[in-house]
PDB file of N, CA and C in Angstrom:
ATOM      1  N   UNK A   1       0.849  -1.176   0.000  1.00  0.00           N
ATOM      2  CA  UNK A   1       0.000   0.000   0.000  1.00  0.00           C
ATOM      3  C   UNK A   1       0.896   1.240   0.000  1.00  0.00           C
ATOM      4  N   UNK A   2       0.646   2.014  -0.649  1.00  0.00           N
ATOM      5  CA  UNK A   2       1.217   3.520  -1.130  1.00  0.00           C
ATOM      6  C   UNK A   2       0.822   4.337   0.036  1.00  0.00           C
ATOM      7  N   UNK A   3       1.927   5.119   0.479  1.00  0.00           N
ATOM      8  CA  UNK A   3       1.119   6.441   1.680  1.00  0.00           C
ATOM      9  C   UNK A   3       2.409   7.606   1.431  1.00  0.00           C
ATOM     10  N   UNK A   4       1.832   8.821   2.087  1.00  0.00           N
ATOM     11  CA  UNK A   4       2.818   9.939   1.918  1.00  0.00           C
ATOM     12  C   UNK A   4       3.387   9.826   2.996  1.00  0.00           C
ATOM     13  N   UNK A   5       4.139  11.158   3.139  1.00  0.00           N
ATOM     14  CA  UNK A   5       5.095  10.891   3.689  1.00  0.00           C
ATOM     15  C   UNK A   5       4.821  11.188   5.491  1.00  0.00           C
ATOM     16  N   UNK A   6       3.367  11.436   5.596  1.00  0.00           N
ATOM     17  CA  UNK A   6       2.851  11.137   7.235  1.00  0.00           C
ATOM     18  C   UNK A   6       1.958   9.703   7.333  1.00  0.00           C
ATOM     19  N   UNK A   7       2.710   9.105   6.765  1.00  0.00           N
ATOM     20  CA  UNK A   7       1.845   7.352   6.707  1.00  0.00           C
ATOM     21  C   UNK A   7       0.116   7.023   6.617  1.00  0.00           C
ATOM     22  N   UNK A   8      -0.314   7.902   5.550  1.00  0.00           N
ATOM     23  CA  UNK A   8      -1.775   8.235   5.705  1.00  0.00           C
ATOM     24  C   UNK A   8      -2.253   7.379   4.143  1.00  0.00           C
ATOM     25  N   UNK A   9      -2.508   5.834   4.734  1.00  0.00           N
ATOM     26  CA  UNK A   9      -2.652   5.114   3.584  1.00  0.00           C
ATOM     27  C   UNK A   9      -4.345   4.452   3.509  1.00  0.00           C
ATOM     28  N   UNK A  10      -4.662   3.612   2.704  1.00  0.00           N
ATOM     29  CA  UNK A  10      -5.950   3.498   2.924  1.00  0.00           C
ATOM     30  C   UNK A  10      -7.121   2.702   4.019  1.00  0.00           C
ATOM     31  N   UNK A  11      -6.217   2.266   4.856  1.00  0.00           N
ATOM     32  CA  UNK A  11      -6.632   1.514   5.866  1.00  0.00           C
ATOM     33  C   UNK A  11      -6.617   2.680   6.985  1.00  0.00           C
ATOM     34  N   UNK A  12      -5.590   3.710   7.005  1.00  0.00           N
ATOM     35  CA  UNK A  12      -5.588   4.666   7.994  1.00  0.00           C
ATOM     36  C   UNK A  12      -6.493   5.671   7.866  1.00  0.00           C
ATOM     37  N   UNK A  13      -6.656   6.042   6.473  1.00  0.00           N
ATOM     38  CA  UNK A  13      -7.326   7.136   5.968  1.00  0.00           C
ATOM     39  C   UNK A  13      -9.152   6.768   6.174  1.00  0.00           C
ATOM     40  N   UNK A  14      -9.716   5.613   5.714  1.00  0.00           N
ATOM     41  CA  UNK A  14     -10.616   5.335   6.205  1.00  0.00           C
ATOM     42  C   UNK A  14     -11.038   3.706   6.449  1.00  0.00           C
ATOM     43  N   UNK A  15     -11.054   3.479   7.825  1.00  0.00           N
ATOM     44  CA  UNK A  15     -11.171   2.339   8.932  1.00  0.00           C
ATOM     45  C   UNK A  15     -12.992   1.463   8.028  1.00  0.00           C
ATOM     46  N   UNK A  16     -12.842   1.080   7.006  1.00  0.00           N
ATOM     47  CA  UNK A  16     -14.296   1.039   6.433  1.00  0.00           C
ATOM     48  C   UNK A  16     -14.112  -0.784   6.029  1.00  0.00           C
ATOM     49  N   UNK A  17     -13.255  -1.547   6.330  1.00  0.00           N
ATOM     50  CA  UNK A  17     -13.070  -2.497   6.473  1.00  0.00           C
ATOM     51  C   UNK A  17     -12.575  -3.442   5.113  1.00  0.00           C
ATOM     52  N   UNK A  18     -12.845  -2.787   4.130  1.00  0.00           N
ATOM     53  CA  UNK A  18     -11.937  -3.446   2.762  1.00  0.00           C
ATOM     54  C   UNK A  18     -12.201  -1.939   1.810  1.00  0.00           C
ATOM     55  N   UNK A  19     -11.030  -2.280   0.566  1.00  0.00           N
ATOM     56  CA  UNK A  19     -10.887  -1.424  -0.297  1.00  0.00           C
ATOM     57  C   UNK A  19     -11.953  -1.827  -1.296  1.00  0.00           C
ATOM     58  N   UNK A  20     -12.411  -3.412  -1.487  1.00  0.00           N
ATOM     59  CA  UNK A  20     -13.707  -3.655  -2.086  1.00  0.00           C
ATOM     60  C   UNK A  20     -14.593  -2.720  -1.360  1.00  0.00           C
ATOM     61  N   UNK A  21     -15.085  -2.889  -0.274  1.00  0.00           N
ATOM     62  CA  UNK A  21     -16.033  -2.342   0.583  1.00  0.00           C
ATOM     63  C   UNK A  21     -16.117  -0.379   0.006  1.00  0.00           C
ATOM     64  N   UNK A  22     -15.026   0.220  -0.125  1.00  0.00           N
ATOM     65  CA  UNK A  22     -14.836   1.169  -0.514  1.00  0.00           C
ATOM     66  C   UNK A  22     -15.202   1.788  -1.898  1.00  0.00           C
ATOM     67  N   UNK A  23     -15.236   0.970  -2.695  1.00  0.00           N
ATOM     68  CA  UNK A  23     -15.054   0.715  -3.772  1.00  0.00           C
ATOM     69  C   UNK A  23     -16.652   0.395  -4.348  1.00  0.00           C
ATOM     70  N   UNK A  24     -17.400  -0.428  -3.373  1.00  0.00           N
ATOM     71  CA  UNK A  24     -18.499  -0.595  -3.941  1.00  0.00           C
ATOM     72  C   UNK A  24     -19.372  -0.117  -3.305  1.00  0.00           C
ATOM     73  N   UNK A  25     -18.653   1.390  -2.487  1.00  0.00           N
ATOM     74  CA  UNK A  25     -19.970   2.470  -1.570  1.00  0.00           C
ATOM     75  C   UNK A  25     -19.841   3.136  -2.613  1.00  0.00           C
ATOM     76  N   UNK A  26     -18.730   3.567  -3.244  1.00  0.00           N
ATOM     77  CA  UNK A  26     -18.318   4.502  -4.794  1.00  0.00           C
ATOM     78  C   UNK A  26     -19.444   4.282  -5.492  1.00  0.00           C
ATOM     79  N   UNK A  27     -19.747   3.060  -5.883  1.00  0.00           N
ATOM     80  CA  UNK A  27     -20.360   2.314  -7.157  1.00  0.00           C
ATOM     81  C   UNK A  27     -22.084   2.617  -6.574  1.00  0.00           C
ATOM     82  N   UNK A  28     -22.400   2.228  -5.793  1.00  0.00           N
ATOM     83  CA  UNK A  28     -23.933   2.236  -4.967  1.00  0.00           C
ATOM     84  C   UNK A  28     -24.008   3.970  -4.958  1.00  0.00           C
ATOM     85  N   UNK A  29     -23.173   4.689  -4.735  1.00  0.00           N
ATOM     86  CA  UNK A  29     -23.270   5.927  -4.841  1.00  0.00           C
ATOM     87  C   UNK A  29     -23.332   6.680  -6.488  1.00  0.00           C
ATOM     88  N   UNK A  30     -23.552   5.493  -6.769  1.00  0.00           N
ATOM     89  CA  UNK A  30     -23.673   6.383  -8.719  1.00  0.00           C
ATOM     90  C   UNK A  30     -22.026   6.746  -9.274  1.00  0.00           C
ATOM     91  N   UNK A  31     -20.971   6.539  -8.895  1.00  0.00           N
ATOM     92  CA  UNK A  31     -19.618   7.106  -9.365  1.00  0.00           C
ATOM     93  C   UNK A  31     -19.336   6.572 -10.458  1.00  0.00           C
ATOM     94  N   UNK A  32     -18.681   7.167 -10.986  1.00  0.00           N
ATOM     95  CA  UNK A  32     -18.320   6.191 -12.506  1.00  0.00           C
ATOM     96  C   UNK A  32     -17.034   5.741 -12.075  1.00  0.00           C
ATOM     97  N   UNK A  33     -16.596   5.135 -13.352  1.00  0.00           N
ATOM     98  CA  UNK A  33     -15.328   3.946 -13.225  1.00  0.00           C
ATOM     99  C   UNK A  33     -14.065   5.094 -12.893  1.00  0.00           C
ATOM    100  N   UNK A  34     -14.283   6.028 -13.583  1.00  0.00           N
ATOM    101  CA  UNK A  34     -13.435   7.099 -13.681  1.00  0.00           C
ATOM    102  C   UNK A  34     -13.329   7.801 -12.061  1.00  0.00           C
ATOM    103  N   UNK A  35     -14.469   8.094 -11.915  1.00  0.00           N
ATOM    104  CA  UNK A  35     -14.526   8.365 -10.551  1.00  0.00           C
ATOM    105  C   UNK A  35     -13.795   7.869  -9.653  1.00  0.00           C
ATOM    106  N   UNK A  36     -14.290   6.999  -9.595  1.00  0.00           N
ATOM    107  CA  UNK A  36     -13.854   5.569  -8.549  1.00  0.00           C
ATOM    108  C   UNK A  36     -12.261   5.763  -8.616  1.00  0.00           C
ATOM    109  N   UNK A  37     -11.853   5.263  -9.732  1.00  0.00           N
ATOM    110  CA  UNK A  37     -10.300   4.837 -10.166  1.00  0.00           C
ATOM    111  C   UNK A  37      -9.355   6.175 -10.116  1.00  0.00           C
ATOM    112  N   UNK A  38     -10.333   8.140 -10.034  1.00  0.00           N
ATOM    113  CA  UNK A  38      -9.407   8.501  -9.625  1.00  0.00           C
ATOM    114  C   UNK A  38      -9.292   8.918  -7.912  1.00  0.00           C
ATOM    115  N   UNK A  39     -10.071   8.320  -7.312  1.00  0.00           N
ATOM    116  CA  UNK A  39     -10.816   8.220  -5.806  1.00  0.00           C
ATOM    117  C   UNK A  39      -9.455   7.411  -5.209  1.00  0.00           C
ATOM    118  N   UNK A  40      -9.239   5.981  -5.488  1.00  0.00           N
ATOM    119  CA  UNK A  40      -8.665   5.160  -5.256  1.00  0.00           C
ATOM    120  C   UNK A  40      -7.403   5.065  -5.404  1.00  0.00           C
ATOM    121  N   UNK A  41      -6.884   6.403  -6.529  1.00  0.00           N
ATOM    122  CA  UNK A  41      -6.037   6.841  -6.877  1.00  0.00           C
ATOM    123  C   UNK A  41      -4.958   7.853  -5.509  1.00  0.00           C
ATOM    124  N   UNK A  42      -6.332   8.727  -5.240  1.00  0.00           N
ATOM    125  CA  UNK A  42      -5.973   9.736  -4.012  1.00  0.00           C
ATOM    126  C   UNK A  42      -5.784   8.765  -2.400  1.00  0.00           C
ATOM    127  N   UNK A  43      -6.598   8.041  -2.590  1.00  0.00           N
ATOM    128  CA  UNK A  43      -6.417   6.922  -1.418  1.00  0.00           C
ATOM    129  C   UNK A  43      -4.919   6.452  -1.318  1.00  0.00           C
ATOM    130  N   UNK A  44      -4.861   6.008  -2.620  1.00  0.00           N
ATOM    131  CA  UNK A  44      -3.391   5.072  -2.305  1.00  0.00           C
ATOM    132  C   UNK A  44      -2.323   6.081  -2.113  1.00  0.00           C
ATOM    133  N   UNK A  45      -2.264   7.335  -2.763  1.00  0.00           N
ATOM    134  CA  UNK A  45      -1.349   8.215  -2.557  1.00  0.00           C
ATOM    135  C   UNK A  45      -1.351   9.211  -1.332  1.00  0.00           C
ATOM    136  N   UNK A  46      -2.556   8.186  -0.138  1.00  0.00           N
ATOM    137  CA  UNK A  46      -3.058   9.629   0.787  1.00  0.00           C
ATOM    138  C   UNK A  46      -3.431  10.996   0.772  1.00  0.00           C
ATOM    139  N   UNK A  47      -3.586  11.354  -0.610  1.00  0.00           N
ATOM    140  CA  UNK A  47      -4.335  12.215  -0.617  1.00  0.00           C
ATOM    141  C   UNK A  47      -5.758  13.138  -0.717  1.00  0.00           C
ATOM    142  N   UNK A  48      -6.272  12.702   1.039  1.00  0.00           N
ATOM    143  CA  UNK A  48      -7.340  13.114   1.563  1.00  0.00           C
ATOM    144  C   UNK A  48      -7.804  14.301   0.778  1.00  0.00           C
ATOM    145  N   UNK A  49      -7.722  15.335   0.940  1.00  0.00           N
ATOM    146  CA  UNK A  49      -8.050  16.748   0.418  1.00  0.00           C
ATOM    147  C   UNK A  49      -8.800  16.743  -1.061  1.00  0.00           C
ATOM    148  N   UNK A  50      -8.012  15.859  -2.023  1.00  0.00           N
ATOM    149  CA  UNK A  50      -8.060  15.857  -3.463  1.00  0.00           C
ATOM    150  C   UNK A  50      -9.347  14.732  -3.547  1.00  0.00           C
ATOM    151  N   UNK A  51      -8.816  13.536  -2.594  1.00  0.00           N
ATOM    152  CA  UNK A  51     -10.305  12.901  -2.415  1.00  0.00           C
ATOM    153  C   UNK A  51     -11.651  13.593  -2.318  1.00  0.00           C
ATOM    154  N   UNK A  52     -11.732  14.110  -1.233  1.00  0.00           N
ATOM    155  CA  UNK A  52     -12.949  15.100  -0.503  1.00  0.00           C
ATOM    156  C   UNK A  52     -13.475  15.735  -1.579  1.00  0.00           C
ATOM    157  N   UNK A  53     -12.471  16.225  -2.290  1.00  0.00           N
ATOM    158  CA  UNK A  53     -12.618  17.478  -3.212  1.00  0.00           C
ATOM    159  C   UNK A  53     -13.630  16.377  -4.187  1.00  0.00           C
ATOM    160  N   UNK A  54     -13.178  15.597  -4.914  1.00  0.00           N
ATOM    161  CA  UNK A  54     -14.090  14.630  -5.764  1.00  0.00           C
ATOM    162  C   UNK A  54     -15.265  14.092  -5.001  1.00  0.00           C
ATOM    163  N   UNK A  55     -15.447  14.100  -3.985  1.00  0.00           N
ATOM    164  CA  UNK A  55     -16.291  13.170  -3.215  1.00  0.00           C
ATOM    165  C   UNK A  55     -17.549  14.241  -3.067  1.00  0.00           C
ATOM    166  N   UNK A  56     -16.827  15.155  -2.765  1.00  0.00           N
ATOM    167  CA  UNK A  56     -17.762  16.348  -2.922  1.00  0.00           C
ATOM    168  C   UNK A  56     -19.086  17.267  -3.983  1.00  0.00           C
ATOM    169  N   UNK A  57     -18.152  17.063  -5.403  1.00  0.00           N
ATOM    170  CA  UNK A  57     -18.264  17.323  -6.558  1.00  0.00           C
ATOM    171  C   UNK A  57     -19.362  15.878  -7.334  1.00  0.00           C
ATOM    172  N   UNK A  58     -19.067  14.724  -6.841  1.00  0.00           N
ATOM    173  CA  UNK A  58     -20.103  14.097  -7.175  1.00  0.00           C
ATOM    174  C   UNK A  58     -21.241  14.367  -6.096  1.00  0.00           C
ATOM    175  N   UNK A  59     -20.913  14.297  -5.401  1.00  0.00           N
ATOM    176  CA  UNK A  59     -22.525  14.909  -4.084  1.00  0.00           C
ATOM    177  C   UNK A  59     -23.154  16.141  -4.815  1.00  0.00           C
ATOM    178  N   UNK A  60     -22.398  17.022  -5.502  1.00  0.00           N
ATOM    179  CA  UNK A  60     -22.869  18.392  -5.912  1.00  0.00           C
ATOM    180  C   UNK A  60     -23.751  17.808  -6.995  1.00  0.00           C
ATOM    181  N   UNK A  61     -23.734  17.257  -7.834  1.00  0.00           N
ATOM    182  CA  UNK A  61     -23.981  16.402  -9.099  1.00  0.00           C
ATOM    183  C   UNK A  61     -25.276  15.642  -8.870  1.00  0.00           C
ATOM    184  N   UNK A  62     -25.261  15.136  -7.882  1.00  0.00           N
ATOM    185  CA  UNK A  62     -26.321  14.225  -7.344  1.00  0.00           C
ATOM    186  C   UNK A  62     -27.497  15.266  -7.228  1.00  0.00           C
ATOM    187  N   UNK A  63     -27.285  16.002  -6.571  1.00  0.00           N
ATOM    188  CA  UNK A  63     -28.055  16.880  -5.388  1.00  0.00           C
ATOM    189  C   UNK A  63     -28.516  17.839  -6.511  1.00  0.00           C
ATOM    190  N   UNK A  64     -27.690  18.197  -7.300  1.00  0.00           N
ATOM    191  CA  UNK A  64     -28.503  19.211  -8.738  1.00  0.00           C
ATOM    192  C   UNK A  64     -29.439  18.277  -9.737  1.00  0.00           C
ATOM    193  N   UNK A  65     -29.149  17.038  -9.371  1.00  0.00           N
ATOM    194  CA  UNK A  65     -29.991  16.202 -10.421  1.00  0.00           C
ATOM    195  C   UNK A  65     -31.612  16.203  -9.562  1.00  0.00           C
ATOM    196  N   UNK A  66     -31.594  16.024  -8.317  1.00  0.00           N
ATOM    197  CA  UNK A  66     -32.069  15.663  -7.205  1.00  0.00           C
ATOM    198  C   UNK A  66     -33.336  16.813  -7.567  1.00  0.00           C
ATOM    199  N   UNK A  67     -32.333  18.257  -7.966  1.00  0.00           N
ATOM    200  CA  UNK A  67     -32.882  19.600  -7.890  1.00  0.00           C
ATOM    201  C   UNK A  67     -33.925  19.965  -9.362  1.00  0.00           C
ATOM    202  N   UNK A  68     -33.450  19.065 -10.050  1.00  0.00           N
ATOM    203  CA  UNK A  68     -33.688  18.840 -11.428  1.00  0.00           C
ATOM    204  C   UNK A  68     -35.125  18.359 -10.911  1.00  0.00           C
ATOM    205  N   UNK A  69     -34.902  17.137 -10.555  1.00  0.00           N
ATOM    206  CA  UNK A  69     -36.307  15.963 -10.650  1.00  0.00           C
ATOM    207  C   UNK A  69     -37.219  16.618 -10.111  1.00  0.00           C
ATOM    208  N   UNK A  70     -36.647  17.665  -9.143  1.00  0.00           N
ATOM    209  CA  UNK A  70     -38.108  18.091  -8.151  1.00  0.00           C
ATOM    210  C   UNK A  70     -39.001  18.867  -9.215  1.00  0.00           C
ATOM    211  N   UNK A  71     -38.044  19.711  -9.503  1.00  0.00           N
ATOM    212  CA  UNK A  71     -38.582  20.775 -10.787  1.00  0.00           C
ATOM    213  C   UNK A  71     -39.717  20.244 -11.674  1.00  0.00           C
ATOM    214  N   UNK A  72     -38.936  19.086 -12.141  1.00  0.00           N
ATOM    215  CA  UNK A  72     -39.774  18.542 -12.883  1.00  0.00           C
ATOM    216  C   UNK A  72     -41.287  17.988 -12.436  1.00  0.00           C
ATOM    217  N   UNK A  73     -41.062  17.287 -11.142  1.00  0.00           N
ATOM    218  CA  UNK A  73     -42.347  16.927 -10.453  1.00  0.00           C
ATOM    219  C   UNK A  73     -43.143  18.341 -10.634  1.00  0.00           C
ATOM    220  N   UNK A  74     -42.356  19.422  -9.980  1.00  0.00           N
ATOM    221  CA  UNK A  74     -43.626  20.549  -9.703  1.00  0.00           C
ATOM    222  C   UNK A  74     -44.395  20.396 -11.067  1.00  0.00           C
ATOM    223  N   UNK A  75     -43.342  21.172 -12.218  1.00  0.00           N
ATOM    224  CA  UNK A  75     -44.030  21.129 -13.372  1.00  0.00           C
ATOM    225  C   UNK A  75     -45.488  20.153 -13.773  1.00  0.00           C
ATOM    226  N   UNK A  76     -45.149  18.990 -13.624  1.00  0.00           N
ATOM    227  CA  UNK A  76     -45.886  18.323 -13.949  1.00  0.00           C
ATOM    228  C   UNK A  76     -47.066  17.870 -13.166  1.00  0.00           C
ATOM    229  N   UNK A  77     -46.608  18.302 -11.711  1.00  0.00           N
ATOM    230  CA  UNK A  77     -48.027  18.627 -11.015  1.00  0.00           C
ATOM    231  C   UNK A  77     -48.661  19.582 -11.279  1.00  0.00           C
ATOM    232  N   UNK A  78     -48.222  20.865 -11.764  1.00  0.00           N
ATOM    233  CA  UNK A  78     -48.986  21.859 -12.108  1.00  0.00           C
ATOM    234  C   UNK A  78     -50.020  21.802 -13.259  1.00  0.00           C
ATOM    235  N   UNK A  79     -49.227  20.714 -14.272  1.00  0.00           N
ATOM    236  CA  UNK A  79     -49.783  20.316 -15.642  1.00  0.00           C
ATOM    237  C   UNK A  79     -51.500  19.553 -15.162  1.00  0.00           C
ATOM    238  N   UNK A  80     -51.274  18.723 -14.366  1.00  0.00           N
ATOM    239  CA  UNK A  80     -52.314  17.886 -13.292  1.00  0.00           C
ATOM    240  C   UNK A  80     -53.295  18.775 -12.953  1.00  0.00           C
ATOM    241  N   UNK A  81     -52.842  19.672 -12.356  1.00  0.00           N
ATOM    242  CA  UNK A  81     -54.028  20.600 -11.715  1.00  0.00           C
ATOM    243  C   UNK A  81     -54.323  21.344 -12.873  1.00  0.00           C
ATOM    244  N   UNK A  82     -53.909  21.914 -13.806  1.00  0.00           N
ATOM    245  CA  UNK A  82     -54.455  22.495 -14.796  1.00  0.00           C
ATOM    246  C   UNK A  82     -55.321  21.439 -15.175  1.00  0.00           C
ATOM    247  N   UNK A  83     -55.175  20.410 -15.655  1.00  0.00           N
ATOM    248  CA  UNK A  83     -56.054  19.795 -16.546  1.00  0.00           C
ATOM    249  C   UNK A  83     -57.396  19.542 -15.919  1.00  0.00           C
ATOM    250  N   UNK A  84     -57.150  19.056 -14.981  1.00  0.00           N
ATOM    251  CA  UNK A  84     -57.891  18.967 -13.544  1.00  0.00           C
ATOM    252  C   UNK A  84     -59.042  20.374 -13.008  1.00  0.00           C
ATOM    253  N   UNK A  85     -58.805  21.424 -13.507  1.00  0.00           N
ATOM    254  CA  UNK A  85     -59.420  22.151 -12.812  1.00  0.00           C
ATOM    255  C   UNK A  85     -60.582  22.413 -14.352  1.00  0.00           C
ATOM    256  N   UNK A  86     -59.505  22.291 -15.798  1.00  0.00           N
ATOM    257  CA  UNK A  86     -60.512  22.523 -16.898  1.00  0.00           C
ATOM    258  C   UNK A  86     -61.451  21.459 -17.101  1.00  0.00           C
ATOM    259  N   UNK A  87     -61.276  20.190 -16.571  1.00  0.00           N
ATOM    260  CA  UNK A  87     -61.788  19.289 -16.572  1.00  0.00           C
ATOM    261  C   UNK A  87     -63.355  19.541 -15.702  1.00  0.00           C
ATOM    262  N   UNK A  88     -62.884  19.686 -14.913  1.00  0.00           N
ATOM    263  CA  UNK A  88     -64.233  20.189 -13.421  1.00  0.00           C
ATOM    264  C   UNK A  88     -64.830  21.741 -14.003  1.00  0.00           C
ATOM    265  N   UNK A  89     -63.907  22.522 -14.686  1.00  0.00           N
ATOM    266  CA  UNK A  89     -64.974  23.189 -15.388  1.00  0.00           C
ATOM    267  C   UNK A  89     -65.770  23.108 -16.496  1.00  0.00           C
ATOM    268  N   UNK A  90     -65.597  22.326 -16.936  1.00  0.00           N
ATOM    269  CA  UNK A  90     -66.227  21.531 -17.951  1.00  0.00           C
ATOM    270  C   UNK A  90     -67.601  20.794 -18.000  1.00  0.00           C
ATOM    271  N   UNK A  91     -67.604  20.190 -16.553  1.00  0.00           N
ATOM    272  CA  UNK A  91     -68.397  19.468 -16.289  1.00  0.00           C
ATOM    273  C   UNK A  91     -69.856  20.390 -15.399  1.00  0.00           C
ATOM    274  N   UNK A  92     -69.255  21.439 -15.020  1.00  0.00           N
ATOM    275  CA  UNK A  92     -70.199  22.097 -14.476  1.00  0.00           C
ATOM    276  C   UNK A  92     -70.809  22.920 -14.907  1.00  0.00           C
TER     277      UNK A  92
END
């Protein structure tokens, strides 16, 4: 295992019980291969910071998609109640 030069390697850096295990919170978390491989990259070289920094940036990614879908729900609830309300005026 690769570490810098304050012995900060991937068993130290995070206590999560295998580098599979690590590897396939990446994957369950939506990361791509790329992701992952340059994640695992910063791991082996201990570098926390540059990790975070990616770990981060896919959370940002997530969370705007997240921001996306809602949007879209409203929209399309609104579409609902429109139809919905010409519908009931229609009938009356």
């Amino acid at each position: 295992m690769k570490m810098d030069d304050r012995g900060i390697g991937l068993a130290k850096l995070i206590e999560y019980g295998s580098r599979e295990a690590v590897i396939q919170n990446m994957k369950d978390a939506g990361c791509s291969q790329d992701t992952i491989e340059r994640c695992i990259a910063c791991l082996d070289c201990g570098k926390k910071t540059e990790l975070l920094k990616r770990l981060e940036n896919h959370r940002k990614d997530l969370l705007q998609k997240v921001h996306e879908g809602e949007k879209q729900i409203d929209c399309l609830d609104y579409l609902v109640y429109q139809i919905d309300r010409c519908r009931r005026g229609n009938q009356i």
